[in-house]
Protein backbone atom coordinates (compact mmCIF):
# COMPACT_ATOMS: atom_id res chain seq x y z
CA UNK A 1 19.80 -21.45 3.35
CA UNK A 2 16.51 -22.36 4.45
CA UNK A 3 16.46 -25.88 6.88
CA UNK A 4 13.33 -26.79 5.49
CA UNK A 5 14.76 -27.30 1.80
CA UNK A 6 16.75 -30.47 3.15
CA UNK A 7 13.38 -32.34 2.97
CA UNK A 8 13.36 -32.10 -1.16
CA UNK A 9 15.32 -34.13 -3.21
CA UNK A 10 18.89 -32.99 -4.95
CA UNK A 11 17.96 -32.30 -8.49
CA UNK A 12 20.41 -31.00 -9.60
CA UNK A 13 19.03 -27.38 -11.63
CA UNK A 14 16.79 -26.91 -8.60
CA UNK A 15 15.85 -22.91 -7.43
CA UNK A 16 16.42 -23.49 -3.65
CA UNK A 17 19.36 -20.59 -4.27
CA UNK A 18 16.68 -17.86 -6.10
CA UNK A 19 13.34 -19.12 -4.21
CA UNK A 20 12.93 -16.05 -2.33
CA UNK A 21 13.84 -13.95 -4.86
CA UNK A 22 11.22 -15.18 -7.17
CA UNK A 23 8.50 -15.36 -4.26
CA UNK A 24 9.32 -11.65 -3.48
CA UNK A 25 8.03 -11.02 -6.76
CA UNK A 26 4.51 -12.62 -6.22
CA UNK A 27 1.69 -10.50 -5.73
CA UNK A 28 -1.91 -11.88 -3.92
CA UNK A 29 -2.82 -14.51 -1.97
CA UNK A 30 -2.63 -18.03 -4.21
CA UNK A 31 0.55 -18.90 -6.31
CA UNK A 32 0.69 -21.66 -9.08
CA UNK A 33 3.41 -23.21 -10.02
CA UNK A 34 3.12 -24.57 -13.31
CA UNK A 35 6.54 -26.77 -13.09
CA UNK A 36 6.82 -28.01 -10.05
CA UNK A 37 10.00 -29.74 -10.66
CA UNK A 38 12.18 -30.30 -7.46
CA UNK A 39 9.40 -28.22 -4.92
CA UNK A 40 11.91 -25.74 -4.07
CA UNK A 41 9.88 -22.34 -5.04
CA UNK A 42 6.24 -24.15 -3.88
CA UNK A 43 7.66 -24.81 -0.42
CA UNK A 44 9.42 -21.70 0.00
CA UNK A 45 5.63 -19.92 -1.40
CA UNK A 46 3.79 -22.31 1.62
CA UNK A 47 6.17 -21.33 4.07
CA UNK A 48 5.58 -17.89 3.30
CA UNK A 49 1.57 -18.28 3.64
CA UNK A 50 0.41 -18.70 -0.20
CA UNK A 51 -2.27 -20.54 -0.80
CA UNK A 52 -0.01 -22.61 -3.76
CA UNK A 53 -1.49 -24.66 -6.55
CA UNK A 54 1.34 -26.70 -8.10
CA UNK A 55 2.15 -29.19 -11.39
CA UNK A 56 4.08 -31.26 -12.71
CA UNK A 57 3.79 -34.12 -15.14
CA UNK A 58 6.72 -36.27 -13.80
CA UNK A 59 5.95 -38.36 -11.22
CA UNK A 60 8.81 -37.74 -9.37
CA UNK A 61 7.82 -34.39 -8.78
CA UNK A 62 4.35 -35.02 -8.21
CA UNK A 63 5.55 -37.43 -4.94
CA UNK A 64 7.34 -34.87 -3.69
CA UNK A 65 4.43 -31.95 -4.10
CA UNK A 66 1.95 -34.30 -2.54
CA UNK A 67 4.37 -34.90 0.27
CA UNK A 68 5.75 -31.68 1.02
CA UNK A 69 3.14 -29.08 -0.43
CA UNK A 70 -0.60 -30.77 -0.20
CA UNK A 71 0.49 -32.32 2.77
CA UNK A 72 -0.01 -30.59 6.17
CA UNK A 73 0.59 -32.79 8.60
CA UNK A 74 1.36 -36.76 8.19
CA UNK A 75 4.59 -37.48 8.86
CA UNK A 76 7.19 -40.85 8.15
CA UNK A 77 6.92 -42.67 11.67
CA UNK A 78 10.09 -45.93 12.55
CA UNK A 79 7.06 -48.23 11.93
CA UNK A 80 6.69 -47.36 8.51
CA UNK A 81 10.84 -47.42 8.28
CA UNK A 82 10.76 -50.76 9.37
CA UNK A 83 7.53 -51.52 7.14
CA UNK A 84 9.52 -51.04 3.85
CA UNK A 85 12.40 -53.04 5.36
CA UNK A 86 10.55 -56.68 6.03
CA UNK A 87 11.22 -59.32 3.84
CA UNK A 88 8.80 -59.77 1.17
CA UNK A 89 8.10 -62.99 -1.40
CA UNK A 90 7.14 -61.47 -4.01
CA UNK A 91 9.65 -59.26 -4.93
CA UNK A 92 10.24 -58.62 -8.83
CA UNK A 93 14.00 -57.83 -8.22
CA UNK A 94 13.26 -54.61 -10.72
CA UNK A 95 16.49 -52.67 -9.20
CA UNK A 96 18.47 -55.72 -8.89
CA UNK A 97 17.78 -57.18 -13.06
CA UNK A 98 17.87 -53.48 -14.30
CA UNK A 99 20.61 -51.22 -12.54
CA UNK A 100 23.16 -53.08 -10.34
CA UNK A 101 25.81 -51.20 -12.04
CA UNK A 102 24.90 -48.45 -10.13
CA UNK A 103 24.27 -49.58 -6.84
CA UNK A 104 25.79 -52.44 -4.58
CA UNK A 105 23.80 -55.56 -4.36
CA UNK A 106 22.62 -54.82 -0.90
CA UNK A 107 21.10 -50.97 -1.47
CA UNK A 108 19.68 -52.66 -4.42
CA UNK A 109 18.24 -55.61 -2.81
CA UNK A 110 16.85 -53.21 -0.21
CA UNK A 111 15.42 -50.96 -2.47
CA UNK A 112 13.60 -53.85 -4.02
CA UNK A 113 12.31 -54.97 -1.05
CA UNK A 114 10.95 -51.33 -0.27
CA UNK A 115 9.21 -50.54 -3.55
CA UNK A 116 7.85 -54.15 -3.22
CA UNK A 117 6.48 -53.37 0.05
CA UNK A 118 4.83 -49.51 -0.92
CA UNK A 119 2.59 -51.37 -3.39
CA UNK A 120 0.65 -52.58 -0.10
CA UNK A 121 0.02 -48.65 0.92
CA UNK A 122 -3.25 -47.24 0.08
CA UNK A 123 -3.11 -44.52 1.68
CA UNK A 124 -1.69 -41.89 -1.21
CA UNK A 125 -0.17 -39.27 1.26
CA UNK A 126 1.71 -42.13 3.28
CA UNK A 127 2.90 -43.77 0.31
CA UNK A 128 3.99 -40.37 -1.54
CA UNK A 129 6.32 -39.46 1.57
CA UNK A 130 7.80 -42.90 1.57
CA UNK A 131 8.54 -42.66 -1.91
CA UNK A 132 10.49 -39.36 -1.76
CA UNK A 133 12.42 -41.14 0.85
CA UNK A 134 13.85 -43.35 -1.01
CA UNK A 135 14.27 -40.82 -3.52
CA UNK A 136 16.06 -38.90 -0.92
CA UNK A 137 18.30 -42.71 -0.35
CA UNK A 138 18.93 -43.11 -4.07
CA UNK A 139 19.99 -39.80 -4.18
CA UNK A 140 22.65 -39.75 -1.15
CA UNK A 141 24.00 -43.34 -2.38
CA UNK A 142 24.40 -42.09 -5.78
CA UNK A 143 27.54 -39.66 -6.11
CA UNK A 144 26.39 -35.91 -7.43
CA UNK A 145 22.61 -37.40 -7.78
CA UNK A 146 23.07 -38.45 -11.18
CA UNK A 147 23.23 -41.79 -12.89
CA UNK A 148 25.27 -41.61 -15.74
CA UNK A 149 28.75 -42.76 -13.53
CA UNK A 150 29.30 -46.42 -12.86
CA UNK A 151 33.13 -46.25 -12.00
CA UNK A 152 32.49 -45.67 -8.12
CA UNK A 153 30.60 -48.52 -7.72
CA UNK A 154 32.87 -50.81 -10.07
CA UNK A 155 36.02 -49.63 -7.96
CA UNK A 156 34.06 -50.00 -4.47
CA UNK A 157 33.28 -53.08 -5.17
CA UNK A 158 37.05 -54.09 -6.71
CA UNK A 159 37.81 -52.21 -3.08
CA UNK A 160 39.86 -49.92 -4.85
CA UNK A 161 38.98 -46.95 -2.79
CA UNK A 162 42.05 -44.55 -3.49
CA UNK A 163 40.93 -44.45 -7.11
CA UNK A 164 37.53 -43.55 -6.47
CA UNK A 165 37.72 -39.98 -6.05
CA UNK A 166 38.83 -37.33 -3.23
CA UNK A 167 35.82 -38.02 -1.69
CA UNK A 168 36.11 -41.62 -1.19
CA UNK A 169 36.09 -41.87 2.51
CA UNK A 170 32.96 -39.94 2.48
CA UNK A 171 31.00 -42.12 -0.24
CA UNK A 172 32.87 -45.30 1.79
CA UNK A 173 30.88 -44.07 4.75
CA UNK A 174 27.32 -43.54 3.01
CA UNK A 175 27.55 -47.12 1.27
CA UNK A 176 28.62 -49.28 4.58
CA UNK A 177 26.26 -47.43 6.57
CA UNK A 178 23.08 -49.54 7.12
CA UNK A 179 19.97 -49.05 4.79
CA UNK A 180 17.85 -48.14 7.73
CA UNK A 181 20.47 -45.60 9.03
CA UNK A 182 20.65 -43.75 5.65
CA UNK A 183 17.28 -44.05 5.31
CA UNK A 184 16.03 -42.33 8.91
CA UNK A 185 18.46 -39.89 7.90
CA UNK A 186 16.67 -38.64 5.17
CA UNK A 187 13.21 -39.27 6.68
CA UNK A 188 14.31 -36.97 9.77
CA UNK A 189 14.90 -34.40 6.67
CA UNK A 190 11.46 -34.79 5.47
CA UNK A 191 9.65 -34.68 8.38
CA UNK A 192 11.20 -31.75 9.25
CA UNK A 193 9.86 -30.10 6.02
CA UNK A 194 6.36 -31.49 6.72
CA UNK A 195 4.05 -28.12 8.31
CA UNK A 196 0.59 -26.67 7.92
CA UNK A 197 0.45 -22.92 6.76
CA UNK A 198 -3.13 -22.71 6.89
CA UNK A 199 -4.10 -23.24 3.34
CA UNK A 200 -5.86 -26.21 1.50
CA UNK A 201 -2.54 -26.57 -1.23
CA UNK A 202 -3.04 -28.17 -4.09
CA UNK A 203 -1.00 -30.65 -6.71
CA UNK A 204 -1.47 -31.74 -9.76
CA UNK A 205 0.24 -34.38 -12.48
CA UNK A 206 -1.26 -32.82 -15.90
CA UNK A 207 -0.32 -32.11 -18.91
CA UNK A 208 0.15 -28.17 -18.80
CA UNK A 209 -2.22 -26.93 -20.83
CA UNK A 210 -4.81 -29.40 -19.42
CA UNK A 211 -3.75 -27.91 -15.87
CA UNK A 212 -4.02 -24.21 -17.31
CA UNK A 213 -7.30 -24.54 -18.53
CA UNK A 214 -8.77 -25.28 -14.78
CA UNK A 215 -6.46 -23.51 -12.96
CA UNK A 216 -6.86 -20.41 -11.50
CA UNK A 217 -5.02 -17.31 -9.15
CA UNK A 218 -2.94 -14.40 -8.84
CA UNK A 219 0.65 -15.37 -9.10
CA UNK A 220 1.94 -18.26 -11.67
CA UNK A 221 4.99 -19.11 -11.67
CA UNK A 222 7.05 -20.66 -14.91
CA UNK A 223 9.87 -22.67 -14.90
CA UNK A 224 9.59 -24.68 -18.07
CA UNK A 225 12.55 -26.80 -19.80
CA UNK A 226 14.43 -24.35 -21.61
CA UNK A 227 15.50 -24.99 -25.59
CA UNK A 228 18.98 -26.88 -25.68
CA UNK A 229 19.37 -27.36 -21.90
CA UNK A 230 19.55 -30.83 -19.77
CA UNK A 231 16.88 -33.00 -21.02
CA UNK A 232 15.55 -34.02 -17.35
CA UNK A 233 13.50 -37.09 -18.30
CA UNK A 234 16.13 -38.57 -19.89
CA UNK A 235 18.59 -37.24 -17.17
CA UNK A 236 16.29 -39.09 -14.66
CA UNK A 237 15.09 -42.09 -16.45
CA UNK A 238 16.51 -44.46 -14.07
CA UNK A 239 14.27 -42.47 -11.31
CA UNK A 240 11.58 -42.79 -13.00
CA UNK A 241 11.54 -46.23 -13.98
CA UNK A 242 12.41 -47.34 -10.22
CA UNK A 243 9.61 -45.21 -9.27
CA UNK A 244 7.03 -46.68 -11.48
CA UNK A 245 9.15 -50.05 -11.39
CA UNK A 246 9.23 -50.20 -14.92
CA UNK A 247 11.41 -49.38 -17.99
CA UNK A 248 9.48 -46.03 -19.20
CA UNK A 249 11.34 -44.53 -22.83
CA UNK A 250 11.80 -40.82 -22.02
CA UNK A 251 10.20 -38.41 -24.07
CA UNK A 252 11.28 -34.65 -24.56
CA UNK A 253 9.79 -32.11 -23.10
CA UNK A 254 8.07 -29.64 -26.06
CA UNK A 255 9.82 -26.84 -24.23
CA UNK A 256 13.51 -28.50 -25.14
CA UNK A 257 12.44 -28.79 -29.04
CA UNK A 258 13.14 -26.46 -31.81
CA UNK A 259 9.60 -25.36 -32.32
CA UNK A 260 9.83 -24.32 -28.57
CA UNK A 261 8.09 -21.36 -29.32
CA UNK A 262 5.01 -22.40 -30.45
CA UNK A 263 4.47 -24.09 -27.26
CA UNK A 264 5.27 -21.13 -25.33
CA UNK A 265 3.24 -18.60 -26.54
CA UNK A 266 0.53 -21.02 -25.90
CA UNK A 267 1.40 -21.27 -22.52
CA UNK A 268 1.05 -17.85 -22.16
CA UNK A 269 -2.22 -17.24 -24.65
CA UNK A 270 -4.00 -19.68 -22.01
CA UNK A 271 -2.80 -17.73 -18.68
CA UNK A 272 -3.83 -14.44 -19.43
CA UNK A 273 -6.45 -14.53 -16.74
CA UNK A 274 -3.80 -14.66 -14.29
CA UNK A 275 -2.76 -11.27 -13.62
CA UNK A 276 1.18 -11.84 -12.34
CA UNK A 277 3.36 -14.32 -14.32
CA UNK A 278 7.15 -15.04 -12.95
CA UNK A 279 9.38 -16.76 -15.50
CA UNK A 280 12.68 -18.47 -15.05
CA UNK A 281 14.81 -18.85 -18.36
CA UNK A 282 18.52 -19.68 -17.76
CA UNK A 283 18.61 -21.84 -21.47
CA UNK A 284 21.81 -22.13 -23.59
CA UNK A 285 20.05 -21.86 -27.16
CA UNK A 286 17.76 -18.71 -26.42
CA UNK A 287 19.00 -15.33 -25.51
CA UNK A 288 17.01 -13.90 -22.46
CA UNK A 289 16.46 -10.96 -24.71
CA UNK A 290 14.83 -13.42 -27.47
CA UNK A 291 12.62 -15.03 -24.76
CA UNK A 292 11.12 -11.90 -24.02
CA UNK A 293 10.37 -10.51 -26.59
CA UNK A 294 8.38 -13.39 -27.25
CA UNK A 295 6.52 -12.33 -23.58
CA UNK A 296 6.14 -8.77 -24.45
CA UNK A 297 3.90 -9.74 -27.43
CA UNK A 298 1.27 -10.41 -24.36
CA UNK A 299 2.49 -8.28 -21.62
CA UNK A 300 5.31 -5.06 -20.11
CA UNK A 301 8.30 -7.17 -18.94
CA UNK A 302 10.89 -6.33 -16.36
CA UNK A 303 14.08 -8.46 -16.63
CA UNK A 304 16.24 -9.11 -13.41
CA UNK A 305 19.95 -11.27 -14.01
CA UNK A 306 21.33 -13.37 -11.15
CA UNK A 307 24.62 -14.89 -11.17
CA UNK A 308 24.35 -18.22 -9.88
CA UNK A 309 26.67 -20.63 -8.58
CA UNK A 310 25.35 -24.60 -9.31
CA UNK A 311 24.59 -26.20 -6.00
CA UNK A 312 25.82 -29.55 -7.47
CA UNK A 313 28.97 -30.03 -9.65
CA UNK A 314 31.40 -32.60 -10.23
CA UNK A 315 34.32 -32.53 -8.28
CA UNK A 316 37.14 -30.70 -10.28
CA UNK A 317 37.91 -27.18 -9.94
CA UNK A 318 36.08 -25.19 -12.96
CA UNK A 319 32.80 -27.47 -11.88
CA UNK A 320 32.84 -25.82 -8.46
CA UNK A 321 33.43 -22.48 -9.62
CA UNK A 322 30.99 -22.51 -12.41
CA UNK A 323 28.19 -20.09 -12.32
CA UNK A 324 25.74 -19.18 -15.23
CA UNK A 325 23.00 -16.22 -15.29
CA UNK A 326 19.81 -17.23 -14.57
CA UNK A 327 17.07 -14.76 -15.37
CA UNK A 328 13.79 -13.72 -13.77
CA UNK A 329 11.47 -12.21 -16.04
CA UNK A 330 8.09 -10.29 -14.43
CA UNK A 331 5.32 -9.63 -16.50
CA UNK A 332 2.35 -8.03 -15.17
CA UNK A 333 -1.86 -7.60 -16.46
């Protein structure tokens, strides 16, 4: 796999497996991607010369598209390491009051001290790249990059490491490791994923039909929540309200509602000046051969199936052997 996909956080769902398949698809010179999500399928389109136009309401994905996509050339120097890491007075002790069940008390009182210290950045690009680094930290302290488990840090911290899992040792190592050590880890990740292709990218944080009425280009690319699948803002609340550094209710996507339709086909009534449309669909509720027909009401559709194989799992044996279809459907002017 592609080196440069280390610099993006691990959400779990993410395309890093099918990004070239879907890019090999695109036709012309500028690609949108309507759902930015995790960046994988924007960086892979930058790397491959597209001019790429990306969006994504959540914040978390807009840091990382302003990092990684708009951004050509800053990069995450040890003085701005060591800038997040000074002591600070006053810190609002947001991780610490809110989560400490999932971290121990000194990756939370770092983190604290960080997000305390990225309030002084003005500079947007700067403080976007630091802010997918600790992203990047949260995500390597935090066992399969979810929040939902509080049992490794209870035991950790009872030192019970032989109940913790099979990968104790491992997660014993991450923890006790310094904050600045896992932290330069993941900025040597990003930095690495930081290039110029020789195009003026673009992202945005809109609402997607606000973002489809200015956008335009040859290729867009969909990858919207699909009906009855993981409800990612509530999956990644605690991300989100760390980010923002404040508690933030989720709300559900209109793509993961019953009246998912409706929403749809207006999503595709306001993109019919783009001549090439990609769209993922790997949902549990909607049968690929439901979803387009729904596309074929605008446009000829070509289906293509890939088995895929998650790229994050729990640990026991029918996680890491699960694999699911995920579909590509093409749809051309």
């Amino acid at each position: 796999m592609w080196s440069g996909f280390k610099a993006l956080p691990a959400y779990f769902g993410g395309k890093q497996k099918l990004a070239g398949k879907i890019i090999s698809h695109a036709e012309g010179k500028v690609f949108i991607d309507a759902f930015l999500g995790g960046g994988s399928v924007s960086l892979w389109a930058k790397a491959k010369g597209y001019k790429v136009i990306a969006n994504d309401y959540a914040y978390r994905s807009y840091i990382a598209g302003k990092a990684l996509i708009e951004n050509n050339e800053e990069k995450i120097t040890k003085e701005d390491i060591q800038f997040l890491m000074q002591d600070v007075k006053d810190n609002n002790h947001f991780v610490e009051e809110n989560y400490l069940k999932l971290f121990l008390e000194r990756n939370a009182t770092f983190l604290d001290k960080a997000f305390t210290n990225l309030n002084q950045i003005e500079n947007e690009t700067k403080k976007c790249l630091l802010q997918l680094a600790l992203t990047k930290f949260i995500f390597h302290i935090r066992d399969f990059s979810e929040f939902g488990n509080t049992r490794t840090i209870r035991l950790i911290r009872e030192k019970k490491y032989d109940d913790v899992s099979h990968y104790s040792n491992k997660m014993k190592t991450v923890l006790f490791r310094s904050n600045y050590n896992n932290l330069n880890k993941q900025v040597g990740f990003i930095n690495k994923g930081v290039f110029s292709n020789g195009e003026k990218n673009e992202v945005y944080q809109l609402d997607i039909f606000e973002f489809l009425k200015k956008v335009k280009g040859d290729t867009i690319y969909f990858d919207p929540p699909y009906y009855g699948s993981t409800d990612y803002n509530d999956h990644m609340n605690v991300l989100d309200c760390i980010l923002e550094q404040k508690i933030i209710k989720p709300e559900k996507s209109v793509f993961n509602k019953s009246d998912w339709k409706k929403f749809t086909s207006k999503m595709f009534e306001m993109s019919e000046h783009i001549p090439t449309w990609i769209i993922s669909f790997g949902g549990p509720k909607v049968k690929p051969e439901e979803y387009n027909e729904l596309i074929s009401q605008f446009r000829k559709t070509e289906i293509i199936t890939f088995p895929y194989r998650y790229s994050i799992c729990p640990t026991s044996k029918a996680y890491k052997n699960a694999t699911a279809n995920e579909y590509i459907i093409i749809a051309r002017r």
